[in-house]
Protein backbone atom coordinates (compact mmCIF):
# COMPACT_ATOMS: atom_id res chain seq x y z
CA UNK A 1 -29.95 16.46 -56.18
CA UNK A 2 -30.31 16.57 -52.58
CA UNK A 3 -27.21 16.97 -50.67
CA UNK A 4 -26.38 14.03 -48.51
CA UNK A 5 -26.04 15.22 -44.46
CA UNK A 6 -22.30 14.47 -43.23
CA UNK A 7 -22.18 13.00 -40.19
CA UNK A 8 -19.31 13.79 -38.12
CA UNK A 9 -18.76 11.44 -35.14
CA UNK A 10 -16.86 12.75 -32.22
CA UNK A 11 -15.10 11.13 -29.83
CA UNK A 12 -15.09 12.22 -26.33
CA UNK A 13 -11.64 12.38 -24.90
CA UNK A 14 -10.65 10.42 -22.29
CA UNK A 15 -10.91 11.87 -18.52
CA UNK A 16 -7.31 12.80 -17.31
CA UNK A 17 -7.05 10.89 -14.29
CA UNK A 18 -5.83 12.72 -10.91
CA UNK A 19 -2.06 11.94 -9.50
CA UNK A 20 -4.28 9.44 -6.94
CA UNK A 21 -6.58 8.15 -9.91
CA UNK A 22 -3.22 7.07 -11.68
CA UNK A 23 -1.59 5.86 -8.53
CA UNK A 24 -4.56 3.44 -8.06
CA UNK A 25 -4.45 2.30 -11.39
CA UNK A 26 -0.56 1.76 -10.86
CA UNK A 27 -1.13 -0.48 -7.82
CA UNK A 28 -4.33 -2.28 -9.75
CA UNK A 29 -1.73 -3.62 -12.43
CA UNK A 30 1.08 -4.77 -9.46
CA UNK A 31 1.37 -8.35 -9.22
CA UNK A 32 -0.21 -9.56 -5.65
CA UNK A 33 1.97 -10.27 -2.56
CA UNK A 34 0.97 -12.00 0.62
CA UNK A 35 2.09 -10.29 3.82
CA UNK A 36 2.16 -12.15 7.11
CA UNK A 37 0.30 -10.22 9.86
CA UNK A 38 1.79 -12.04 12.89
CA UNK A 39 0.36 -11.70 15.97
CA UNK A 40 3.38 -10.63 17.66
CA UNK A 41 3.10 -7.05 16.98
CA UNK A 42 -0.28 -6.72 18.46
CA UNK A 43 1.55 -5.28 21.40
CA UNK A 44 3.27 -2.48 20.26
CA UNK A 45 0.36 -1.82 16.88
CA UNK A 46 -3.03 -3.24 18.19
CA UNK A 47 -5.05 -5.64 16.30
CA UNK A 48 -4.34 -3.30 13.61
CA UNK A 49 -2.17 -1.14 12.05
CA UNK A 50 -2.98 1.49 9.05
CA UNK A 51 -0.57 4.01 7.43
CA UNK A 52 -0.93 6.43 4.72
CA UNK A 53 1.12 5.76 1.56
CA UNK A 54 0.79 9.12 -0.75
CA UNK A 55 -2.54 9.80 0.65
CA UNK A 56 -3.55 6.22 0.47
CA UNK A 57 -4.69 4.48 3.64
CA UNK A 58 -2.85 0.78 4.12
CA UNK A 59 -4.30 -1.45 6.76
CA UNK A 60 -2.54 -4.18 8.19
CA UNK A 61 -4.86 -6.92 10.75
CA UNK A 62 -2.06 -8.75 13.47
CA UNK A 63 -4.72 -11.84 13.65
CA UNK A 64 -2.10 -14.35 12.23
CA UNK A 65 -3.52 -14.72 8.53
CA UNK A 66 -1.89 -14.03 4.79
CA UNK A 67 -2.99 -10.52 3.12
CA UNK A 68 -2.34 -9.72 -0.23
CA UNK A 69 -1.34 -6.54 -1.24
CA UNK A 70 0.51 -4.51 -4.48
CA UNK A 71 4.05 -5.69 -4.59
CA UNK A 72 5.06 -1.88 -3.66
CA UNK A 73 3.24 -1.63 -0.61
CA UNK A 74 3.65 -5.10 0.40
CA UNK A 75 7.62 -4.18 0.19
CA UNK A 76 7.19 -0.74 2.19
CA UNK A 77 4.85 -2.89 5.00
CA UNK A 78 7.69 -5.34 5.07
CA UNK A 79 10.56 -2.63 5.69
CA UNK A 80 8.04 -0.88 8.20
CA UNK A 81 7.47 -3.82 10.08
CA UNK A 82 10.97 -5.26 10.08
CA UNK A 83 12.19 -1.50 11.52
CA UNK A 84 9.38 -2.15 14.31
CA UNK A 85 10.63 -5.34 15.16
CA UNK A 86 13.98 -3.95 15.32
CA UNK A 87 13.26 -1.20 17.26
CA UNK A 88 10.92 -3.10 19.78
CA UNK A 89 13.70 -6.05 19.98
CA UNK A 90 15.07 -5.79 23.68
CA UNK A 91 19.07 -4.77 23.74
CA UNK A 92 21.49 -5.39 26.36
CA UNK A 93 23.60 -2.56 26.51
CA UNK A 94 26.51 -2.35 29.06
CA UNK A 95 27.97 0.87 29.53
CA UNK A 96 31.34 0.50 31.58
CA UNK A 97 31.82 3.29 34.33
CA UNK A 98 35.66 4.92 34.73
């Protein structure tokens, strides 16, 4: 009797994914949040604005529309933006002398 071959099927292991592979996928699975990009901060940003968030480049466009982005970033943009209104926000400051 012949012997019957044995076929061995091998699976090939999954890729590890890089730290920025993973954070991608991360920000894939985020629910979406729209971001106003009002057209007020054209004059301190330009017509737009991009960051870098762990290596990743965010762009924001000041042209008045909705933009969706991961809930994360969309949370950081809002922060960012809210400390350059702030910061750009004119203050009356009286200093009294003797």
């Amino acid at each position: 009797m012949a012997e019957a071959k044995k076929r061995t099927t091998t699976r090939k292991p999954k890729p590890k994914l890089t730290p920025q592979q993973a954070r991608i996928q991360q920000l894939r699975s985020e629910p979406r949040v729209k971001v106003f990009g009002n057209q007020i901060f054209r004059d301190q940003l330009g017509e737009t604005y991009t960051f870098l968030v762990n290596g990743l480049p965010v762009s924001i466009r000041f042209d008045g529309t909705y933009q969706e982005y991961p809930k994360s970033i969309a949370e950081l943009l809002e922060n960012k933006l809210a400390g350059i209104a702030k910061a750009n926000t004119r203050q009356n400051i009286n200093t009294r002398i003797g």
